[in-house]
C-alpha atoms as a PDB file:
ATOM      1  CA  UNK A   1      -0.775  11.186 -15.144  1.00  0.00           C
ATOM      2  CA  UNK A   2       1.973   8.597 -15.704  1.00  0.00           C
ATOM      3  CA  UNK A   3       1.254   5.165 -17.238  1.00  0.00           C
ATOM      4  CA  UNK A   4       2.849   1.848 -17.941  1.00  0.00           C
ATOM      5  CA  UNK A   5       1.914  -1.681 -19.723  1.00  0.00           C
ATOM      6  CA  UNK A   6       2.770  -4.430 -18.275  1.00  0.00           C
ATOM      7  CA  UNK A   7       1.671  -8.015 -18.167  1.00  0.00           C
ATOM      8  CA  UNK A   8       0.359 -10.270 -15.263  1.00  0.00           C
ATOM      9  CA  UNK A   9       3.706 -13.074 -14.801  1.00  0.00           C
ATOM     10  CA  UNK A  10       3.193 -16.197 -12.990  1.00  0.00           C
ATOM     11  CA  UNK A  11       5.424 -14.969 -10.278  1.00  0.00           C
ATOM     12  CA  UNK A  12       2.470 -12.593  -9.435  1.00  0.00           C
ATOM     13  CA  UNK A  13      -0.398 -14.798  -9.354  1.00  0.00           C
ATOM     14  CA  UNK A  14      -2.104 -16.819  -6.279  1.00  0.00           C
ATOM     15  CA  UNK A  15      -3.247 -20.356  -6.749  1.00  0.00           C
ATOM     16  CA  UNK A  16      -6.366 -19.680  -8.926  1.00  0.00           C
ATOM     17  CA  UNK A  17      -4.405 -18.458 -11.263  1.00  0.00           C
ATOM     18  CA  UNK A  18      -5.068 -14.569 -10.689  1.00  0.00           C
ATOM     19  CA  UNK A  19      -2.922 -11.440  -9.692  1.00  0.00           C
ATOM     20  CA  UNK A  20      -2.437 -11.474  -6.145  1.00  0.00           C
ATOM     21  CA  UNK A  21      -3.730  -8.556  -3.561  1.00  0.00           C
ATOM     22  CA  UNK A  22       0.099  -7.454  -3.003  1.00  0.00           C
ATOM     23  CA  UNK A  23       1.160  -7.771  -6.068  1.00  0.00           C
ATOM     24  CA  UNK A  24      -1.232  -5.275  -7.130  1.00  0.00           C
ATOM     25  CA  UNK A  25       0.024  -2.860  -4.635  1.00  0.00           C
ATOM     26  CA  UNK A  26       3.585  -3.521  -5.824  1.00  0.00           C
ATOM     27  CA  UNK A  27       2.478  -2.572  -9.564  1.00  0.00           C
ATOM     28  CA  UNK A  28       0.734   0.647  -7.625  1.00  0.00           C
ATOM     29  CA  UNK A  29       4.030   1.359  -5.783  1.00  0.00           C
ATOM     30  CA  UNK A  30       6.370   0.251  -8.964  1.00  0.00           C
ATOM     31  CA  UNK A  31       4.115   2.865 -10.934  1.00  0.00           C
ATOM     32  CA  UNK A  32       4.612   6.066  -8.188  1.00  0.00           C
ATOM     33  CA  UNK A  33       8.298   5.089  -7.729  1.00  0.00           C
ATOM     34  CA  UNK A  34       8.514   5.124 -12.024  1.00  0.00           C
ATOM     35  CA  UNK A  35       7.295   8.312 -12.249  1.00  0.00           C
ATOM     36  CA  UNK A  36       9.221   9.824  -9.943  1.00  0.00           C
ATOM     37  CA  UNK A  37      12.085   8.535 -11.561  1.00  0.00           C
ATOM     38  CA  UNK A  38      11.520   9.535 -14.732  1.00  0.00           C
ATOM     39  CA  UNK A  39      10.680  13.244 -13.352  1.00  0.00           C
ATOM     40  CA  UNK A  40      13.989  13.570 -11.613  1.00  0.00           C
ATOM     41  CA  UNK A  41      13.052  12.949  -8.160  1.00  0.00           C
ATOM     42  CA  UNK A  42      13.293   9.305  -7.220  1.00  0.00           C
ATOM     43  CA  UNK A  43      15.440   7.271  -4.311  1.00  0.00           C
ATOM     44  CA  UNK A  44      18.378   8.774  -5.434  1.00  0.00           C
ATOM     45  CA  UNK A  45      17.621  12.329  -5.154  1.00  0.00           C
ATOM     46  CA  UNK A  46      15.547  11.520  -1.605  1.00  0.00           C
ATOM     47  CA  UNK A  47      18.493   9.852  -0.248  1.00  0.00           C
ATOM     48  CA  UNK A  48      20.346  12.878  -1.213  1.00  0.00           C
ATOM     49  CA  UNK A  49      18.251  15.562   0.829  1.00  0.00           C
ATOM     50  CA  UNK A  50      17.864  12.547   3.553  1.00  0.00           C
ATOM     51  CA  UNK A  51      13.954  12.006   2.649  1.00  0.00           C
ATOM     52  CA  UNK A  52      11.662   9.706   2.212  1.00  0.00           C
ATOM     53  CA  UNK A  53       8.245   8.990   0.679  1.00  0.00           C
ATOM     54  CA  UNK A  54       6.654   6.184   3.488  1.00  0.00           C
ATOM     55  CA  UNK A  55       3.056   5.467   2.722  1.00  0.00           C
ATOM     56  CA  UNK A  56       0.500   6.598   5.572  1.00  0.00           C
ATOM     57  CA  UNK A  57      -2.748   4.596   4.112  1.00  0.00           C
ATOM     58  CA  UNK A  58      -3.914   2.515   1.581  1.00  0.00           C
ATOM     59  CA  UNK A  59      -7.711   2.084   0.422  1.00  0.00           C
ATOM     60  CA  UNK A  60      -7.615  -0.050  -2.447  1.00  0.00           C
ATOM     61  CA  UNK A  61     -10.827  -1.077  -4.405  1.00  0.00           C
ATOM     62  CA  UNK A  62     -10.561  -4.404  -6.183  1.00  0.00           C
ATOM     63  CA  UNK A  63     -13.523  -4.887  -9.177  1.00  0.00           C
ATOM     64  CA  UNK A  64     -11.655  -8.002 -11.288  1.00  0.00           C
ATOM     65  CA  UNK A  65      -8.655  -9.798 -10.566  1.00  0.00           C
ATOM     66  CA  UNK A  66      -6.926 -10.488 -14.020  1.00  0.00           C
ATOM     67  CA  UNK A  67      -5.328 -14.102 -14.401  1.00  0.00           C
ATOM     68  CA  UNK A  68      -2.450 -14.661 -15.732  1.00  0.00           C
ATOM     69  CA  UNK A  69      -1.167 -13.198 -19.076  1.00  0.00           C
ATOM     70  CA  UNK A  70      -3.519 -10.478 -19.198  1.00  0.00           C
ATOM     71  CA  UNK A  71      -2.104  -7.225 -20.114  1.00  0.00           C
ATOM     72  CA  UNK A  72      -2.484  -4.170 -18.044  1.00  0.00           C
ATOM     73  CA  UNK A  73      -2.127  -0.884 -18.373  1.00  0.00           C
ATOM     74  CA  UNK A  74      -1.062   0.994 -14.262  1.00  0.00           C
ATOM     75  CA  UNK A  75      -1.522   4.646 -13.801  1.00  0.00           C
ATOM     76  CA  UNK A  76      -1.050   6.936 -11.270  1.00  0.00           C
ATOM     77  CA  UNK A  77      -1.174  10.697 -10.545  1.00  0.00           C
ATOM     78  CA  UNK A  78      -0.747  13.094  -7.503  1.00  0.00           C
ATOM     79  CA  UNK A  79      -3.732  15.287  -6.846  1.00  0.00           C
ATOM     80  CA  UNK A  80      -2.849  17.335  -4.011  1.00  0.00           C
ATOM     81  CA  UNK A  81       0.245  18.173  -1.591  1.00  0.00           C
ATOM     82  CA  UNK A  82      -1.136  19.186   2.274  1.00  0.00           C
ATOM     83  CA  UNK A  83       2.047  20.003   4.434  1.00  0.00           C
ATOM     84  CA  UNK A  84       4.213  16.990   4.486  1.00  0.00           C
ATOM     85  CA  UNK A  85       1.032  14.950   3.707  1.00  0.00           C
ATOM     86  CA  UNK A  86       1.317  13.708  -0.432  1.00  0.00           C
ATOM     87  CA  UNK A  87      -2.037  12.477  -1.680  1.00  0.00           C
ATOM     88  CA  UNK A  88      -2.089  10.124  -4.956  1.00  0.00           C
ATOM     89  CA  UNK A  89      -4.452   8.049  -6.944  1.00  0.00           C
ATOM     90  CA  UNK A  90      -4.010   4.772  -8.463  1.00  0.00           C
ATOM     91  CA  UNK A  91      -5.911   2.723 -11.371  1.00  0.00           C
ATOM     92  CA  UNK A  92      -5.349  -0.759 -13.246  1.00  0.00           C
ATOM     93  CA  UNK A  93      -7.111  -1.183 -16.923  1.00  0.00           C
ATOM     94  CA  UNK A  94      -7.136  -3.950 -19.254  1.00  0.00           C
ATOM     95  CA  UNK A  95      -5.774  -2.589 -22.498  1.00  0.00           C
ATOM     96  CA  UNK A  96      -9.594  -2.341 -23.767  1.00  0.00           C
ATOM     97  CA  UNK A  97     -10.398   0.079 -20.354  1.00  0.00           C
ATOM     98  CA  UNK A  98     -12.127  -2.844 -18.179  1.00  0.00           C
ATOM     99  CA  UNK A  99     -11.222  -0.602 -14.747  1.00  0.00           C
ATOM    100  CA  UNK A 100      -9.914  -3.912 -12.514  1.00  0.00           C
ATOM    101  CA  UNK A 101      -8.847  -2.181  -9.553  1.00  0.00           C
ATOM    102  CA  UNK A 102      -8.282   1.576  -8.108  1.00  0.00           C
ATOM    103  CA  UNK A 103      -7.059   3.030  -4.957  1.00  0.00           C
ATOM    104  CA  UNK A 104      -6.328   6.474  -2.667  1.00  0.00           C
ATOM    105  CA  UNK A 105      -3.663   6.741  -0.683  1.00  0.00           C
ATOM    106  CA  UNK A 106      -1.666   8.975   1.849  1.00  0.00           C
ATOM    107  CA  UNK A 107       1.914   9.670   1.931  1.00  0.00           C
ATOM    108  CA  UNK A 108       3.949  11.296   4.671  1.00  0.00           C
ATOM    109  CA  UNK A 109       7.305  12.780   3.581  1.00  0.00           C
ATOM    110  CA  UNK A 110      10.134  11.754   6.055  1.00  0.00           C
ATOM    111  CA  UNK A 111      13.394  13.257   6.939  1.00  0.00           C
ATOM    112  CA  UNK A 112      15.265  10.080   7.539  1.00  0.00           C
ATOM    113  CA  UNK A 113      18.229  11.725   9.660  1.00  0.00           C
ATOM    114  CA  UNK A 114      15.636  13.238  12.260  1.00  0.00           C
ATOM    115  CA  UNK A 115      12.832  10.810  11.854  1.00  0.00           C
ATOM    116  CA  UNK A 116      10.319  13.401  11.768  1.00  0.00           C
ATOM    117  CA  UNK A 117       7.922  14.468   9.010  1.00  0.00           C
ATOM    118  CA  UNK A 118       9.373  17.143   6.530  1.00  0.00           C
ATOM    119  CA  UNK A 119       7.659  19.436   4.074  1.00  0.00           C
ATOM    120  CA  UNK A 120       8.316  18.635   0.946  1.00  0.00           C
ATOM    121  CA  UNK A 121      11.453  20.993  -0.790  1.00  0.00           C
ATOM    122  CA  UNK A 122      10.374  23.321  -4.401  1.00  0.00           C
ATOM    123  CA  UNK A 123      11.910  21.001  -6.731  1.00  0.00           C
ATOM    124  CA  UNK A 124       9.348  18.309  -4.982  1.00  0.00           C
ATOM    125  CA  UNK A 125       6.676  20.920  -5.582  1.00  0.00           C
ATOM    126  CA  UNK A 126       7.484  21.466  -9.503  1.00  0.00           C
ATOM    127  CA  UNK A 127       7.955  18.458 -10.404  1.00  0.00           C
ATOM    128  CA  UNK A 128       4.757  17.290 -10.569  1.00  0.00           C
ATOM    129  CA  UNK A 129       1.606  17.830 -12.300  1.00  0.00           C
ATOM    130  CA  UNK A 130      -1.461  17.638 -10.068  1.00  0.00           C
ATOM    131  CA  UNK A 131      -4.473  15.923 -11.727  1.00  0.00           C
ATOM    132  CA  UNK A 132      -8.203  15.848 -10.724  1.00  0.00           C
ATOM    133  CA  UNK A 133      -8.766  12.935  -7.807  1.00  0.00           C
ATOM    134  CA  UNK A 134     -10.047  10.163  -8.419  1.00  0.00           C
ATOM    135  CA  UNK A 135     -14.120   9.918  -8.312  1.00  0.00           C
ATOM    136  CA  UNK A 136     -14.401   7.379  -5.690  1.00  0.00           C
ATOM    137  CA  UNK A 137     -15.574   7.261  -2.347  1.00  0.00           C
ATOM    138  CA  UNK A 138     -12.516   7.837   0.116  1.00  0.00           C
ATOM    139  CA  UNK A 139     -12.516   6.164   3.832  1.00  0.00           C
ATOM    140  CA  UNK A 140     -11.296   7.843   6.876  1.00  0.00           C
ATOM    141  CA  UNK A 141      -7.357   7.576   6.887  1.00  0.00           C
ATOM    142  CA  UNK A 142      -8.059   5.708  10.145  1.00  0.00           C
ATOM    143  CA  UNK A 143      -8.910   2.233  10.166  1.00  0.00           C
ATOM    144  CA  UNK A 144     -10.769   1.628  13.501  1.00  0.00           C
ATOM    145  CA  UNK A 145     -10.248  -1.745  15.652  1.00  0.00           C
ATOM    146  CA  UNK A 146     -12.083  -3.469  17.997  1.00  0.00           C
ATOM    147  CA  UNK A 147     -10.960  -3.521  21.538  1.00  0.00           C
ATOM    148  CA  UNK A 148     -11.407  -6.886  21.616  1.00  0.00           C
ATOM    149  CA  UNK A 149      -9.165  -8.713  19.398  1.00  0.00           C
ATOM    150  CA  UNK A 150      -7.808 -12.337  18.874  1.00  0.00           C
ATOM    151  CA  UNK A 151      -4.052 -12.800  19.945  1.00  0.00           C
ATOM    152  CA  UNK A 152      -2.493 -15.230  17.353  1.00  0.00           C
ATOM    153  CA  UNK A 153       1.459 -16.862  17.094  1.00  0.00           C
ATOM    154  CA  UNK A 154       4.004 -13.711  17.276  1.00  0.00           C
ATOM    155  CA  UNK A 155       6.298 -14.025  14.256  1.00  0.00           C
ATOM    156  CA  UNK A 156       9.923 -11.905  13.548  1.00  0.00           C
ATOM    157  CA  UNK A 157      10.675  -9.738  10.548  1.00  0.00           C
ATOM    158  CA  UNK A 158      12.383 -10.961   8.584  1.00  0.00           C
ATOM    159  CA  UNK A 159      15.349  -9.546   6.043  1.00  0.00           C
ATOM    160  CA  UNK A 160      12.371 -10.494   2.588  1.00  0.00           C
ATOM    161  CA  UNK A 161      10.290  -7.531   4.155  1.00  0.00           C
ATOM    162  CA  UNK A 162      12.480  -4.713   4.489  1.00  0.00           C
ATOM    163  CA  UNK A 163      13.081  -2.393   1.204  1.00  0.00           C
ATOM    164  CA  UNK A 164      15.179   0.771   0.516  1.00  0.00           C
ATOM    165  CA  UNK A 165      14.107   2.504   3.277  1.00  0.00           C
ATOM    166  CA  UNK A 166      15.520  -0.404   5.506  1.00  0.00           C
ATOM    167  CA  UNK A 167      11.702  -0.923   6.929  1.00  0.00           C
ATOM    168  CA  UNK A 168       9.095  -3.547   6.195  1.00  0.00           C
ATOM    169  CA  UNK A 169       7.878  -2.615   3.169  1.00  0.00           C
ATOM    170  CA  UNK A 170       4.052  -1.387   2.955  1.00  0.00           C
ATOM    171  CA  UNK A 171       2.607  -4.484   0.837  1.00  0.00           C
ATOM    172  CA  UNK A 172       4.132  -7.271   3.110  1.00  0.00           C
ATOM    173  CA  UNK A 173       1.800  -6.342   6.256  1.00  0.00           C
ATOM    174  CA  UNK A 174      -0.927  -6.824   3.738  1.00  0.00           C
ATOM    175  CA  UNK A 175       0.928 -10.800   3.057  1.00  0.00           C
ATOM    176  CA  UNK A 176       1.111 -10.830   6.570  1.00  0.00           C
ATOM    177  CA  UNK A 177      -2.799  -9.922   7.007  1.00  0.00           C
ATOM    178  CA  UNK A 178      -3.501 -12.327   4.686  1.00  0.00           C
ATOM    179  CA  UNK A 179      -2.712 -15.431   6.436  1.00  0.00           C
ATOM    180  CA  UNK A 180      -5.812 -15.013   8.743  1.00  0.00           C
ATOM    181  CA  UNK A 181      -8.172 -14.704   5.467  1.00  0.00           C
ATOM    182  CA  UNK A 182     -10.296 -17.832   5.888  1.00  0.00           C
ATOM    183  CA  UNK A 183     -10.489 -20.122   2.153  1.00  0.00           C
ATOM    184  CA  UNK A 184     -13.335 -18.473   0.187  1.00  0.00           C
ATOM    185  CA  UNK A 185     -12.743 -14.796   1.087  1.00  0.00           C
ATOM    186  CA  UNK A 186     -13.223 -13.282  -1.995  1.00  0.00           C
ATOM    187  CA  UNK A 187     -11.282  -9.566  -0.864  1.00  0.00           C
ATOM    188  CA  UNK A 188     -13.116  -6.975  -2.540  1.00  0.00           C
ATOM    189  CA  UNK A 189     -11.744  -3.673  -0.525  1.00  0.00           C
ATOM    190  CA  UNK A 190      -8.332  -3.173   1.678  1.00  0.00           C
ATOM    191  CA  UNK A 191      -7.771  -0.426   3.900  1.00  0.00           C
ATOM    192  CA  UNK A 192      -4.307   0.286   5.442  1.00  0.00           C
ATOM    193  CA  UNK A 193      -3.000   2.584   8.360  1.00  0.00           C
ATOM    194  CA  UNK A 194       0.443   2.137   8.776  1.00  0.00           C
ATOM    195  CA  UNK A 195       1.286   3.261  12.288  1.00  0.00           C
ATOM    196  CA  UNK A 196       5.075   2.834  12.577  1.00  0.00           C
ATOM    197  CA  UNK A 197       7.498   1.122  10.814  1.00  0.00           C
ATOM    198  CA  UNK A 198       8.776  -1.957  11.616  1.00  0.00           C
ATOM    199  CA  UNK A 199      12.113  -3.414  10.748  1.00  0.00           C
ATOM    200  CA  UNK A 200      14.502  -6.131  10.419  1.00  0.00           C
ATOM    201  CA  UNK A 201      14.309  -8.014  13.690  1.00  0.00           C
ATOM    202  CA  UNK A 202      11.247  -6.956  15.380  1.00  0.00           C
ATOM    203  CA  UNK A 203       8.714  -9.403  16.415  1.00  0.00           C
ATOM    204  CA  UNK A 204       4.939  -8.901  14.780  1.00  0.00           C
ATOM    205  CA  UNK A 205       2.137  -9.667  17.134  1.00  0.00           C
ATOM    206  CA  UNK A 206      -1.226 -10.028  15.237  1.00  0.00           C
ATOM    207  CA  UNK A 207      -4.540  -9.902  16.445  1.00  0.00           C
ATOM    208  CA  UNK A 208      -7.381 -10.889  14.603  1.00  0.00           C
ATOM    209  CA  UNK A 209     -11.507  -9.801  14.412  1.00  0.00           C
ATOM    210  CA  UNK A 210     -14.018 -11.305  12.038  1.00  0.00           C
ATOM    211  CA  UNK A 211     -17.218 -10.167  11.984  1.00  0.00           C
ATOM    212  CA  UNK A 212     -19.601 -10.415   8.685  1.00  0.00           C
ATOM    213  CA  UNK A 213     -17.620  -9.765   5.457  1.00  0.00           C
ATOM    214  CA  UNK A 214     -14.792  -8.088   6.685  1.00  0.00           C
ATOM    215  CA  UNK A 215     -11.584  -9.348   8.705  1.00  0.00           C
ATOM    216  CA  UNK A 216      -9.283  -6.547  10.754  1.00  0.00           C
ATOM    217  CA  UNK A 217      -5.775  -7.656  11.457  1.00  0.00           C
ATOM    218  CA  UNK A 218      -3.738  -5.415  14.002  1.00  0.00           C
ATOM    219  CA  UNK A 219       0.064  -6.335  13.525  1.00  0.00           C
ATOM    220  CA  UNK A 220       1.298  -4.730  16.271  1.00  0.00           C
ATOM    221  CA  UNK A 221       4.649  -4.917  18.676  1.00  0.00           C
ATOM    222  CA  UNK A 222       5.207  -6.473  22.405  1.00  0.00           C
ATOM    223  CA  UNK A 223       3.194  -3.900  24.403  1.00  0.00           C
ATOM    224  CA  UNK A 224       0.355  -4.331  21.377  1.00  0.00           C
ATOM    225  CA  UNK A 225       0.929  -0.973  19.886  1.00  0.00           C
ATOM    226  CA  UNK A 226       0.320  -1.356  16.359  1.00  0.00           C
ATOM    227  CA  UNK A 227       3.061  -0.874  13.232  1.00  0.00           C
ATOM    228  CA  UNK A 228      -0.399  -1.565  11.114  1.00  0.00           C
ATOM    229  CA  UNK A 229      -4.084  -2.054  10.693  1.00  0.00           C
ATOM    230  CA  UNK A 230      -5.571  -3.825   8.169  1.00  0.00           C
ATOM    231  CA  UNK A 231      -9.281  -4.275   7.199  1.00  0.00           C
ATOM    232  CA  UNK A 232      -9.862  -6.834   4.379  1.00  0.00           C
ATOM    233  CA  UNK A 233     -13.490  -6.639   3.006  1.00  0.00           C
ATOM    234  CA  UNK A 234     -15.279  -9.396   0.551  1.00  0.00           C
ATOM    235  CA  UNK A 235     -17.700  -9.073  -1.806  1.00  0.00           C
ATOM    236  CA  UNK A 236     -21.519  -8.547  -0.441  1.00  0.00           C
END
């Protein structure tokens, strides 16, 4: 397991005055992309074997959002490697243990000059130290849609989204999904599918369902295939 302590900054809060949803996944991300720094096998050693981590699916769990100037402790640990598949779990604590949010997710290892999955090389392998998963309840890596949706205002990409691996980055769909969160939604559980990546210049396309307590937003391209899916759940 790798750790760090941080502290909740104004930068990262929404306007009650608590950690924002993406936010959270950046401290998840920031965590992963620490340790595998620190282990010898971060951008700089992907980029030189032309890989790439690129998330597959998100399912975070929110219990407590903490407000501003709380201090945190983020953890993370791998707990099993399937093919080119990476699986990891995420927590955030309050330095006392208060468990404020936790997530699964599912990686996909990339070769970036053929655009194709790739299984991950030894040194990958050895570097890390699986842990036990998580003891939560995990969610299909799918994240169903209905058929019928509601088209909203198509919007571009724009250069803000796109990270080191010159695609949006995984927590601005979930900014994006946000926008269609009615006042009062009180977001208790995300799920993510990331379908394909989207970059600089594209044009999103969302489409919007709301039925009781949860909100799925399809962000998808011109012919309405989808770069994401996101389900946003509040509290029952």
């Amino acid at each position: 397991m790798y750790s760090f302590h941080s502290r909740i900054r104004y930068s990262e809060v929404d306007n009650r005055g608590r950690v924002a949803l993406p936010a959270i996944i950046d401290y998840f991300q920031d965590c992963s992309n620490f340790q595998s720094e620190e282990l010898g096998v971060g951008v700089s050693f992907l980029t030189e074997h032309r890989l790439a981590w690129v998330v597959s699916s998100w399912q975070i769990e929110v219990n407590r959002y903490p407000g501003m100037g709380e201090r945190v402790k983020v953890s993370t640990w791998p707990y099993e490697f399937k093919g080119f598949f990476g699986y990891r779990n995420f927590t955030m604590e309050t330095e006392e243990g208060e468990l404020l949010a936790y997530a699964n997710s599912i990686w996909t290892l990339l070769d970036t000059e053929k655009g194709r999955p790739a299984r991950p090389l030894p040194e990958l392998l050895l570097a890390y130290e699986m842990s036990p998963q998580l003891a939560m309840e995990c969610d299909s890596r799918k994240v169903p849609f209905p058929e019928q949706m509601e088209p909203r205002e198509p919007f571009p990409v724009h250069k803000y989204h796109i990270d080191t691996n010159q695609h949006v980055n995984n927590g601005k769909y979930v900014s994006m999904a946000q926008e269609y969160i009615p006042s009062g939604f009180e977001i208790c559980k995300l799920r993510v599918e990331y379908r394909k990546a989207a970059v600089y210049g594209d044009t999103m396309f969302p489409f919007i369902a709301e039925e009781q307590g949860k909100i799925t937003v399809k962000l998808a391209d011109g012919e309405g295939k989808p770069y994401a899916v996101i389900a946003l759940e509040e509290k029952k």
